[in-house]
PDB file of N, CA and C in Angstrom:
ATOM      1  N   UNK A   1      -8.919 -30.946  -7.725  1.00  0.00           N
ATOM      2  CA  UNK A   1      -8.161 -30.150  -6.788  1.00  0.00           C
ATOM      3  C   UNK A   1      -7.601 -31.082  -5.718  1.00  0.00           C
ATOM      4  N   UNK A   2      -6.440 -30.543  -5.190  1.00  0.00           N
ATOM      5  CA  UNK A   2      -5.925 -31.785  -3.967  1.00  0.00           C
ATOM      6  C   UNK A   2      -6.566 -31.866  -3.074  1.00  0.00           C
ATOM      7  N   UNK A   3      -6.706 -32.759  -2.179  1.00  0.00           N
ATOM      8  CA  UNK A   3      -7.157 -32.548  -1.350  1.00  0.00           C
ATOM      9  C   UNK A   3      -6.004 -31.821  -0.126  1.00  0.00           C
ATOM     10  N   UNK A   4      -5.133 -31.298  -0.132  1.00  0.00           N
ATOM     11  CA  UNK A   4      -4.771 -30.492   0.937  1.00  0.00           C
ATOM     12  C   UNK A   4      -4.942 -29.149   0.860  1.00  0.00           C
ATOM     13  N   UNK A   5      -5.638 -28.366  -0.499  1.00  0.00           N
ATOM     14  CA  UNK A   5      -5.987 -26.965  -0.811  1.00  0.00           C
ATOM     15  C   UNK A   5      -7.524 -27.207  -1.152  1.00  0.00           C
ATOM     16  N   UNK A   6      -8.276 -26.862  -0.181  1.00  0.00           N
ATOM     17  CA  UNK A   6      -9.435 -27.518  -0.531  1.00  0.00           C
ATOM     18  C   UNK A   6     -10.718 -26.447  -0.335  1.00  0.00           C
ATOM     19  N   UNK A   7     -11.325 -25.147  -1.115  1.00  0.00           N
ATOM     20  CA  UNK A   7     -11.873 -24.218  -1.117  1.00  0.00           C
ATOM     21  C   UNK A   7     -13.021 -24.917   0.206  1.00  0.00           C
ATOM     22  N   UNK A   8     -13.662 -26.125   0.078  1.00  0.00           N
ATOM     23  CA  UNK A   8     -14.535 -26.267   1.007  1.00  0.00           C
ATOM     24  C   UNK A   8     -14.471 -26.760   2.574  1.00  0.00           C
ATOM     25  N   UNK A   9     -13.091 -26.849   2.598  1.00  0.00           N
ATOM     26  CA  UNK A   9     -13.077 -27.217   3.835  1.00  0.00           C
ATOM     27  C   UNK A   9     -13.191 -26.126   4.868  1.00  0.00           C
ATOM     28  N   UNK A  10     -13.111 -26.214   6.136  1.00  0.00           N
ATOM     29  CA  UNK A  10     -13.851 -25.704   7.291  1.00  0.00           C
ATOM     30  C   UNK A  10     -12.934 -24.319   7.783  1.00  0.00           C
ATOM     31  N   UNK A  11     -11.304 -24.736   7.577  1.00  0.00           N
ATOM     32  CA  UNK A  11     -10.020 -23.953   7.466  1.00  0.00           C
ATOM     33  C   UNK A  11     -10.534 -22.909   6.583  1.00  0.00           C
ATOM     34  N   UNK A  12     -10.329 -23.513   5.707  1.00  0.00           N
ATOM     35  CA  UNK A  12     -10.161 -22.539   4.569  1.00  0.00           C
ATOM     36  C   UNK A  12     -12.009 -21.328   4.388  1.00  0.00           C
ATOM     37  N   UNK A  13     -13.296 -21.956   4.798  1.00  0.00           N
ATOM     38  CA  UNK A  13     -14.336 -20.804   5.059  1.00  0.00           C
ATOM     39  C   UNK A  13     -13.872 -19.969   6.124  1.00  0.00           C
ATOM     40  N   UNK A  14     -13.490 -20.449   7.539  1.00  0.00           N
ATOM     41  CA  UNK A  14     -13.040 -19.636   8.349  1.00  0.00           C
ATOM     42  C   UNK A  14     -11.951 -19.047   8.273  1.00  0.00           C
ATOM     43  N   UNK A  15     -10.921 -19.110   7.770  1.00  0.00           N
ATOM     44  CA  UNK A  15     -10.620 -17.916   7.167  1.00  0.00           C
ATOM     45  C   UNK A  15     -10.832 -16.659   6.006  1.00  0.00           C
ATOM     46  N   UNK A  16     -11.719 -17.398   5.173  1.00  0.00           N
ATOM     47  CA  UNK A  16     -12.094 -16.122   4.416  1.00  0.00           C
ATOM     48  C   UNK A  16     -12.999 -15.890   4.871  1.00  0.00           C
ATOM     49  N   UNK A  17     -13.770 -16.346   6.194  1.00  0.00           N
ATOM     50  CA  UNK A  17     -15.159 -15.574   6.854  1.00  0.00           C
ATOM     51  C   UNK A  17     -14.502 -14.191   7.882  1.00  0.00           C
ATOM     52  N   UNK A  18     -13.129 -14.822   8.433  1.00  0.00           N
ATOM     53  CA  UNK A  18     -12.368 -13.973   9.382  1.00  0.00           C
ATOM     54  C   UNK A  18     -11.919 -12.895   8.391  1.00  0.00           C
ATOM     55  N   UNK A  19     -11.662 -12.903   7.255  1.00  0.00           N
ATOM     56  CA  UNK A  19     -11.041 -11.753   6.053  1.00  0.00           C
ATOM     57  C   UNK A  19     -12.327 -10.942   5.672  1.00  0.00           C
ATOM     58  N   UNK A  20     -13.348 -10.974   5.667  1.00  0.00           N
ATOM     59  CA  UNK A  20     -14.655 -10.338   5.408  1.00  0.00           C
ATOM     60  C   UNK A  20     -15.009 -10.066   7.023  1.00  0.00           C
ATOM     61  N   UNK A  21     -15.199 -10.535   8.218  1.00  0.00           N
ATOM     62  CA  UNK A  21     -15.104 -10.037   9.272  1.00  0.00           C
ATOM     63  C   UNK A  21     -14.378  -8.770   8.988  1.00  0.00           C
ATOM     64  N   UNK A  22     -13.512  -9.121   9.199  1.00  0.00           N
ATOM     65  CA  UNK A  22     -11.931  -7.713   9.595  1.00  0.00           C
ATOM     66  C   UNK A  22     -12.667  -6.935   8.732  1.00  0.00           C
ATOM     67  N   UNK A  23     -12.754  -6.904   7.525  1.00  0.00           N
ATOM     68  CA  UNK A  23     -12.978  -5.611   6.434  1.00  0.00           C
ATOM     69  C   UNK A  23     -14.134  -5.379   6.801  1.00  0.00           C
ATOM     70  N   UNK A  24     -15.052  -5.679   7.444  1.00  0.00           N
ATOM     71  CA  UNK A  24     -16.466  -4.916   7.495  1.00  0.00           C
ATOM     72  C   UNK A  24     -16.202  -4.495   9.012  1.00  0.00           C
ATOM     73  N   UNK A  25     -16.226  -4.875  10.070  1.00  0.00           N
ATOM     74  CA  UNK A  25     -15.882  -4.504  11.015  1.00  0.00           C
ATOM     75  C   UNK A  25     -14.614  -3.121  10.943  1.00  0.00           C
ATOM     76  N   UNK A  26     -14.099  -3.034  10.503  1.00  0.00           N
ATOM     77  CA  UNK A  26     -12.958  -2.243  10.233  1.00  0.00           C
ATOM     78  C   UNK A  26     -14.152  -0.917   9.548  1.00  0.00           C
ATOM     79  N   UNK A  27     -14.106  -1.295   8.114  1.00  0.00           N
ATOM     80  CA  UNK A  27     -15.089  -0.394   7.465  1.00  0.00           C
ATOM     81  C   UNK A  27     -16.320   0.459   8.287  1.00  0.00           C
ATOM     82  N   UNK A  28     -16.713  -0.174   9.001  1.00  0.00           N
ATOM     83  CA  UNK A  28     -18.534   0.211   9.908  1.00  0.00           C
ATOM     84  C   UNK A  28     -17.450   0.737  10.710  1.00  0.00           C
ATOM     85  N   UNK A  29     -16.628   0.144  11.439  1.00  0.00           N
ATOM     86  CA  UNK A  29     -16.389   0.887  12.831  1.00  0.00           C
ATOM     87  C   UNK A  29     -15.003   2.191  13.404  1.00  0.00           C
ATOM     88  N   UNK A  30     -14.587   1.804  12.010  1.00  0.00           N
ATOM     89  CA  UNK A  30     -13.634   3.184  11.831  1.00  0.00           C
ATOM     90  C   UNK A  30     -13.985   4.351  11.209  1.00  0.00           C
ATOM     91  N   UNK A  31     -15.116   3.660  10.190  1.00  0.00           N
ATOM     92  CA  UNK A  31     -15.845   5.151   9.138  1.00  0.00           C
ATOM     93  C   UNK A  31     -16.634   6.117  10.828  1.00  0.00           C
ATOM     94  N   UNK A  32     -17.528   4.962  11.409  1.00  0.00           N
ATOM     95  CA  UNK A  32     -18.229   5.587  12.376  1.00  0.00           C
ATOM     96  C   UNK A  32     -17.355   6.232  13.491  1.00  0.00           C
ATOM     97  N   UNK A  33     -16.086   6.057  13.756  1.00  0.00           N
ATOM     98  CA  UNK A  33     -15.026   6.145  14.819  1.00  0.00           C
ATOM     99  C   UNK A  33     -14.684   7.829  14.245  1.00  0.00           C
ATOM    100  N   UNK A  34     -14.401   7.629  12.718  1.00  0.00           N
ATOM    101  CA  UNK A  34     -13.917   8.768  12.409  1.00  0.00           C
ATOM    102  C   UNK A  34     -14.590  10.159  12.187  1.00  0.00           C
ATOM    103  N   UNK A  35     -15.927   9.607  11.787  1.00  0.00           N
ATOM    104  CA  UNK A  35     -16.655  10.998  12.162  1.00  0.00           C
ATOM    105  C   UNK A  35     -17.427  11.319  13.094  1.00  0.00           C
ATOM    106  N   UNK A  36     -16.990  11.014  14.139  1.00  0.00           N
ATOM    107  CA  UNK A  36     -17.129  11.332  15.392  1.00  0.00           C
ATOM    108  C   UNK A  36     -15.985  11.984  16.099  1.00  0.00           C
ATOM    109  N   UNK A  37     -15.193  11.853  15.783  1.00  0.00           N
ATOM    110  CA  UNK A  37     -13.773  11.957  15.415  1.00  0.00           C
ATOM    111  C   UNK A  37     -13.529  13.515  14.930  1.00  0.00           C
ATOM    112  N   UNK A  38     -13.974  13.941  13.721  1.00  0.00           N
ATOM    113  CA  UNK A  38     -14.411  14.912  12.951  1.00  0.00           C
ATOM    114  C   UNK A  38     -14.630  16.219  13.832  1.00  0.00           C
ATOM    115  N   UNK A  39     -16.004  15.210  13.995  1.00  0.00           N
ATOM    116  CA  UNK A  39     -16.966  16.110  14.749  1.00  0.00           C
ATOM    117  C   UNK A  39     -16.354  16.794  15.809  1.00  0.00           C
ATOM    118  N   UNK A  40     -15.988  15.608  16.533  1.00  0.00           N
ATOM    119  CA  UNK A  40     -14.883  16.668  17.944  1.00  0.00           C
ATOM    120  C   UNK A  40     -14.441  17.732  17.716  1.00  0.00           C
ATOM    121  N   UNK A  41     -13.535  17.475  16.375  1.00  0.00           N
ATOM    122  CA  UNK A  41     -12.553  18.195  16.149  1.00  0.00           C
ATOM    123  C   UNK A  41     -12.798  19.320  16.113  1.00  0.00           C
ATOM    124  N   UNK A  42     -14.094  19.322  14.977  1.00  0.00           N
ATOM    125  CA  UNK A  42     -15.028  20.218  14.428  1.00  0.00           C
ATOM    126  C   UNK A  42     -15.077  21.605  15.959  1.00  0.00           C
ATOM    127  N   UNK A  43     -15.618  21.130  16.562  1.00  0.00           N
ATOM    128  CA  UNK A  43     -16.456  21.534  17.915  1.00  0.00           C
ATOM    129  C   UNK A  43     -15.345  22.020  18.658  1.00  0.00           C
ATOM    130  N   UNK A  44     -14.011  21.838  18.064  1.00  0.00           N
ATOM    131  CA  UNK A  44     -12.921  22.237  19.671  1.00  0.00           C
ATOM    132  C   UNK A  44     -12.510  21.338  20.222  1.00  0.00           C
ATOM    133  N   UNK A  45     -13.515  19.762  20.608  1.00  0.00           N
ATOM    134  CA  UNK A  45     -13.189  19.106  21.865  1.00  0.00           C
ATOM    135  C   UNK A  45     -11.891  18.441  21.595  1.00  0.00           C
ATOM    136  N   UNK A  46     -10.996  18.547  22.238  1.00  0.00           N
ATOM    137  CA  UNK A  46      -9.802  17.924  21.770  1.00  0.00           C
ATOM    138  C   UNK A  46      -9.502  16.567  22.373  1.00  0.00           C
ATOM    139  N   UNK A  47      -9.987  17.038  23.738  1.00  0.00           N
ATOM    140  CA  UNK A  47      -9.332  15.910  24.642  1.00  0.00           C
ATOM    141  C   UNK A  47     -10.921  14.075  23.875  1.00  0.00           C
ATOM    142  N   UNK A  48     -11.912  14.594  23.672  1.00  0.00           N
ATOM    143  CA  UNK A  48     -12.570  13.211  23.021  1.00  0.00           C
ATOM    144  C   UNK A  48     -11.678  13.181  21.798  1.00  0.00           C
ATOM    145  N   UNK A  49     -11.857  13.891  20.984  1.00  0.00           N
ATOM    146  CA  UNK A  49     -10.463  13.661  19.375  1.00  0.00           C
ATOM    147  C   UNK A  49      -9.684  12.497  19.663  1.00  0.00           C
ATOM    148  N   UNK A  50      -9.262  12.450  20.962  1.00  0.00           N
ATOM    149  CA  UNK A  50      -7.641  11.959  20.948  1.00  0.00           C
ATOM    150  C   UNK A  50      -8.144  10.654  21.637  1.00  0.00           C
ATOM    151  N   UNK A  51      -9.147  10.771  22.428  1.00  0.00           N
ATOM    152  CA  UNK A  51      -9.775   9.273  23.039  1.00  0.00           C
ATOM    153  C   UNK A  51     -10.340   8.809  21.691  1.00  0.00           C
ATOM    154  N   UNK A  52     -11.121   9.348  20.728  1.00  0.00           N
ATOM    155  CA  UNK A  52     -11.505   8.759  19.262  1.00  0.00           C
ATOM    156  C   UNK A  52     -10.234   8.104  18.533  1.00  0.00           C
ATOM    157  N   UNK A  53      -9.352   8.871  18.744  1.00  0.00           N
ATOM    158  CA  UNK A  53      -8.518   8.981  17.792  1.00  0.00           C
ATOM    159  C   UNK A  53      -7.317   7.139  18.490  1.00  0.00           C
ATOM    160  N   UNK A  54      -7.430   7.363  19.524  1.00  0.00           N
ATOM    161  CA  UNK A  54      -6.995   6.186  20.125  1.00  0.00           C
ATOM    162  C   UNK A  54      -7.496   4.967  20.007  1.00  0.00           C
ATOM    163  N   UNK A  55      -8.567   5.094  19.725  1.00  0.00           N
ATOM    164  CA  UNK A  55      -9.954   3.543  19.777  1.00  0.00           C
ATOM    165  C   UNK A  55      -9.400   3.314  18.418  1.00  0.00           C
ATOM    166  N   UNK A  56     -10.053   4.458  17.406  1.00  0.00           N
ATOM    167  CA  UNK A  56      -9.279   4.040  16.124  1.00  0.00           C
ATOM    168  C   UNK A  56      -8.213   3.044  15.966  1.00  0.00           C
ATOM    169  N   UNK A  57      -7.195   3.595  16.425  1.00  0.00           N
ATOM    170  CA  UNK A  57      -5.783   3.072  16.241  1.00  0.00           C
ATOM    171  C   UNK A  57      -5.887   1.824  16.816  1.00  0.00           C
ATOM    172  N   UNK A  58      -6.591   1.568  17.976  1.00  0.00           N
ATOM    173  CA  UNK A  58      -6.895   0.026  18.627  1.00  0.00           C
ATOM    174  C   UNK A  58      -7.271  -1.177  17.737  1.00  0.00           C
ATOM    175  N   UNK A  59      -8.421  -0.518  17.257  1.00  0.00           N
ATOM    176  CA  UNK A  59      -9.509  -1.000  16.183  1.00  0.00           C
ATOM    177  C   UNK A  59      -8.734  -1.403  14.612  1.00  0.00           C
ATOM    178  N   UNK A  60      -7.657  -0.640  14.534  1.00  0.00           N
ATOM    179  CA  UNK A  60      -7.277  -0.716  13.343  1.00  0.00           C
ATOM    180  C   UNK A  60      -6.004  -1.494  13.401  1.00  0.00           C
ATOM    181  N   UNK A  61      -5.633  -1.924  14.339  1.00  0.00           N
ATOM    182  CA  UNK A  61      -4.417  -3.128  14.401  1.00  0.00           C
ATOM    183  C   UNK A  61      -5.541  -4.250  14.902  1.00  0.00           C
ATOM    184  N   UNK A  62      -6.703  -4.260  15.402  1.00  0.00           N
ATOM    185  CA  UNK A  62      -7.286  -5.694  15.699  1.00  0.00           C
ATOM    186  C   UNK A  62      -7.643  -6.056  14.074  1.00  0.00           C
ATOM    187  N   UNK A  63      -8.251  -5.171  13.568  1.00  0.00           N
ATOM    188  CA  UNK A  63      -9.069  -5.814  12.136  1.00  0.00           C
ATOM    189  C   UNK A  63      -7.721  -5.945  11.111  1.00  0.00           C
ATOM    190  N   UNK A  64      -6.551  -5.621  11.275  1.00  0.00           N
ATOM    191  CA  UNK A  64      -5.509  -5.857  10.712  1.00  0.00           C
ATOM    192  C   UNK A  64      -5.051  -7.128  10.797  1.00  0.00           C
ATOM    193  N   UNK A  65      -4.634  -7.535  12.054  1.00  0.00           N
ATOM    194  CA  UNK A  65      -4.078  -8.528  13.222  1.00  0.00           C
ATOM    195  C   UNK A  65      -5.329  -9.988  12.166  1.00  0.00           C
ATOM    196  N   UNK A  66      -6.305  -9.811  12.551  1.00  0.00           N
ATOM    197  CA  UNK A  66      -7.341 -10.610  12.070  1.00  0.00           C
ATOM    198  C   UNK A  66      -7.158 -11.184  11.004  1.00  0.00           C
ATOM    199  N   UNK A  67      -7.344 -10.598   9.927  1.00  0.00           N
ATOM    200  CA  UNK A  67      -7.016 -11.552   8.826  1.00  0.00           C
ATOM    201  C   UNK A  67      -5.920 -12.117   8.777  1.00  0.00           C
ATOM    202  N   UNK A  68      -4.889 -11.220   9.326  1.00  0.00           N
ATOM    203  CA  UNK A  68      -3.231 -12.269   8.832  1.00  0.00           C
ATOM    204  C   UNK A  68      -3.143 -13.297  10.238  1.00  0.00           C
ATOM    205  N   UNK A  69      -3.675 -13.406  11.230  1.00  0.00           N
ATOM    206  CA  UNK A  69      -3.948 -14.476  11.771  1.00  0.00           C
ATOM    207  C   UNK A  69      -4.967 -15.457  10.924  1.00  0.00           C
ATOM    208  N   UNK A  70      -5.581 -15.307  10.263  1.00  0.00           N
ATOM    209  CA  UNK A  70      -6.532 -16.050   9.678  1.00  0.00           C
ATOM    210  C   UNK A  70      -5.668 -16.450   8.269  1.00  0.00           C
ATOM    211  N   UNK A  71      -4.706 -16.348   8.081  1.00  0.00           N
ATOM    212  CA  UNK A  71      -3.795 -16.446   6.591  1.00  0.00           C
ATOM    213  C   UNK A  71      -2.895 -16.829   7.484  1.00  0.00           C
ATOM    214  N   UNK A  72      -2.093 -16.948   8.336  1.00  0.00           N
ATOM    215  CA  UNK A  72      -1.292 -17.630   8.863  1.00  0.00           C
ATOM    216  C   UNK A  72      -1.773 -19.313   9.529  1.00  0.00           C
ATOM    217  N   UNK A  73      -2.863 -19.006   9.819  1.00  0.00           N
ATOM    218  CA  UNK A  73      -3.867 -20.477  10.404  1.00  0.00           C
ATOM    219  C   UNK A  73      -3.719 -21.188   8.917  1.00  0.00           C
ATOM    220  N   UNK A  74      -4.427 -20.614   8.165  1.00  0.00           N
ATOM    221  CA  UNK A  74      -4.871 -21.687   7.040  1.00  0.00           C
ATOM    222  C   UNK A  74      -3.276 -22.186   6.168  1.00  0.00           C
ATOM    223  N   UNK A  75      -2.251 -20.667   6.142  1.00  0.00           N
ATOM    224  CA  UNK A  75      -1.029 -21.659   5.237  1.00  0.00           C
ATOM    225  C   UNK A  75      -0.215 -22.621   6.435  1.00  0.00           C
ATOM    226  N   UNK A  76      -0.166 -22.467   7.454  1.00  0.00           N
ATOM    227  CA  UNK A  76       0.133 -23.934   8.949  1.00  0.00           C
ATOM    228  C   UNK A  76      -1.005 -25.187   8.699  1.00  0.00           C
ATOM    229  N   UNK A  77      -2.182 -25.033   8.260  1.00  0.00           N
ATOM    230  CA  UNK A  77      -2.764 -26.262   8.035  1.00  0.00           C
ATOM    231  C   UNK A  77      -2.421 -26.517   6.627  1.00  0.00           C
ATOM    232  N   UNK A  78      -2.573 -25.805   5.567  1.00  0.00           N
ATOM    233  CA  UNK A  78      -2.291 -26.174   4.390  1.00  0.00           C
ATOM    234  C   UNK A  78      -0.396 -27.363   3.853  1.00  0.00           C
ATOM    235  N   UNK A  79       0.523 -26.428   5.060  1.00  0.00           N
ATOM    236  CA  UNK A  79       1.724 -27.055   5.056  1.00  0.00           C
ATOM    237  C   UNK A  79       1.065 -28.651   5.826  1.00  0.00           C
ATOM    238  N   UNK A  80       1.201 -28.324   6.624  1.00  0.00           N
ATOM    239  CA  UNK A  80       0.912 -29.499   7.535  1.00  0.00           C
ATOM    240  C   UNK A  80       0.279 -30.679   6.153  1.00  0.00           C
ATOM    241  N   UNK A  81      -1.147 -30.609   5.693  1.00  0.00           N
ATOM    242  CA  UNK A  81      -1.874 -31.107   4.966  1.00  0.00           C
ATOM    243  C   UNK A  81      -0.641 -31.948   3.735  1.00  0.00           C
ATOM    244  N   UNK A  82      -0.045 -31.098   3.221  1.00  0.00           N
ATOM    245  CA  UNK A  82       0.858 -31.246   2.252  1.00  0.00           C
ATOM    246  C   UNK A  82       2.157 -32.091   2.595  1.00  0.00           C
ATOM    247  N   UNK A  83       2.488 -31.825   3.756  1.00  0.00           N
ATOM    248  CA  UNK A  83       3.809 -32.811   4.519  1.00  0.00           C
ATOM    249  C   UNK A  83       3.039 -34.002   4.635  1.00  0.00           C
ATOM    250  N   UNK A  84       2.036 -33.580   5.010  1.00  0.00           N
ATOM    251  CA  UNK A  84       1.406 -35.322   5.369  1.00  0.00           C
ATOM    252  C   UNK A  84       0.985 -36.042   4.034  1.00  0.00           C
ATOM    253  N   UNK A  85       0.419 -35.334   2.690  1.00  0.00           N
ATOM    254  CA  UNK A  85       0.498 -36.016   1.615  1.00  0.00           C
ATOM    255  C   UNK A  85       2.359 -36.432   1.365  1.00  0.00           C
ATOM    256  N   UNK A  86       2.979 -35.945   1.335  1.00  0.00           N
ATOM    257  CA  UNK A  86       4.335 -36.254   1.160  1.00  0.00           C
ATOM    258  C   UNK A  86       4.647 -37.402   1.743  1.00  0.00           C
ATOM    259  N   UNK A  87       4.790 -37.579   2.710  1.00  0.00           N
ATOM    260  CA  UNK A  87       5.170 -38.519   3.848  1.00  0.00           C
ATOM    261  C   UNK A  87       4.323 -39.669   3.677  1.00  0.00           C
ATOM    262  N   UNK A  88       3.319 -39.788   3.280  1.00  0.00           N
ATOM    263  CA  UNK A  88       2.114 -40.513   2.578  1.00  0.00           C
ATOM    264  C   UNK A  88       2.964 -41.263   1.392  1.00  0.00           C
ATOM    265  N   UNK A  89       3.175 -40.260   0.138  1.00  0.00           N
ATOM    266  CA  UNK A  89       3.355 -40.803  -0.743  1.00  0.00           C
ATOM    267  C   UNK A  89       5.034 -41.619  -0.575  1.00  0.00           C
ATOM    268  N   UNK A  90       5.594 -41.223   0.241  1.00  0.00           N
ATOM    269  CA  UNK A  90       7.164 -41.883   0.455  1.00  0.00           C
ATOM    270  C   UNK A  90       6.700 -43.370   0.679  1.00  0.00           C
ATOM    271  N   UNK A  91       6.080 -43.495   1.817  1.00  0.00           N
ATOM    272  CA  UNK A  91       5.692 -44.633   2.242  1.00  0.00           C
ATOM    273  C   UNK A  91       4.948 -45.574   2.092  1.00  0.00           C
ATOM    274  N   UNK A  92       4.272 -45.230   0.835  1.00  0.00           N
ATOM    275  CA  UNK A  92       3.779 -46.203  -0.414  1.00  0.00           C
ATOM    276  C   UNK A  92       4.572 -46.663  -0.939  1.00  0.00           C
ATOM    277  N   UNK A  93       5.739 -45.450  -1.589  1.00  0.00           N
ATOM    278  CA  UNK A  93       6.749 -45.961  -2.911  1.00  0.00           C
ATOM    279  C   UNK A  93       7.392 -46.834  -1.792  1.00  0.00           C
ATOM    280  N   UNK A  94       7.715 -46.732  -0.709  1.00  0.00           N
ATOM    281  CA  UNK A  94       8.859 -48.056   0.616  1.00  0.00           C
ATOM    282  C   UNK A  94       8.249 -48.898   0.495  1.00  0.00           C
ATOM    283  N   UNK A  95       6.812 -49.049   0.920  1.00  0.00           N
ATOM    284  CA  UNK A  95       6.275 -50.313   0.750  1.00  0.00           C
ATOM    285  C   UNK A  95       6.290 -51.373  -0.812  1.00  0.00           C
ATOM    286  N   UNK A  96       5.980 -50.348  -1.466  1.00  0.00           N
ATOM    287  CA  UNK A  96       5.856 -51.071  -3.359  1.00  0.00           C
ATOM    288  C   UNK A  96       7.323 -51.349  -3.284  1.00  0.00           C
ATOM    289  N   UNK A  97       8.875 -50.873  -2.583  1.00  0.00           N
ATOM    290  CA  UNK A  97       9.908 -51.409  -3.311  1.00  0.00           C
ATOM    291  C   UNK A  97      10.300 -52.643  -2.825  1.00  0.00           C
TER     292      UNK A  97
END
């Protein structure tokens, strides 16, 4: 494998640790958001519904936001990694001519 796509490097765990973050955080805290949520509803209370119903929506653009910051980090290092093999290999073949 190259070394500029490199499953073990430090980039590349922290972002698939930040992609399993988001989805469990998301999962635990919107399932729990929403039936509470429910429940309000259930009961009449409208005005908590809509404070539930708001956190939700908070909650659900952060754990969104999260991973594609974490996929935008790793393909900016991955380019980077790859320009610099490039630029690498130019300046071997300059030197060898």
């Amino acid at each position: 494998m190259s070394r500029m796509i490199r499953p073990s490097s430090k980039s590349f765990g922290v972002g698939v640790g930040a992609m399993f973050l988001g989805g469990a955080v998301g999962g635990h805290g919107l399932g729990s958001l929403s039936k509470r949520q429910v429940t309000a509803l259930e009961s009449g209370d409208e005005e908590t519904a809509r404070t539930l119903s708001r956190r939700s929506t908070t909650l659900a653009y952060v754990v969104t936001l999260l991973p594609i910051i974490a996929i935008l980090a790793m393909v900016a290092k991955w380019r980077a990694s790859y320009e610099s093999a490039i630029d690498h290999g130019e300046n071997r073949r300059a030197r060898q001519a």
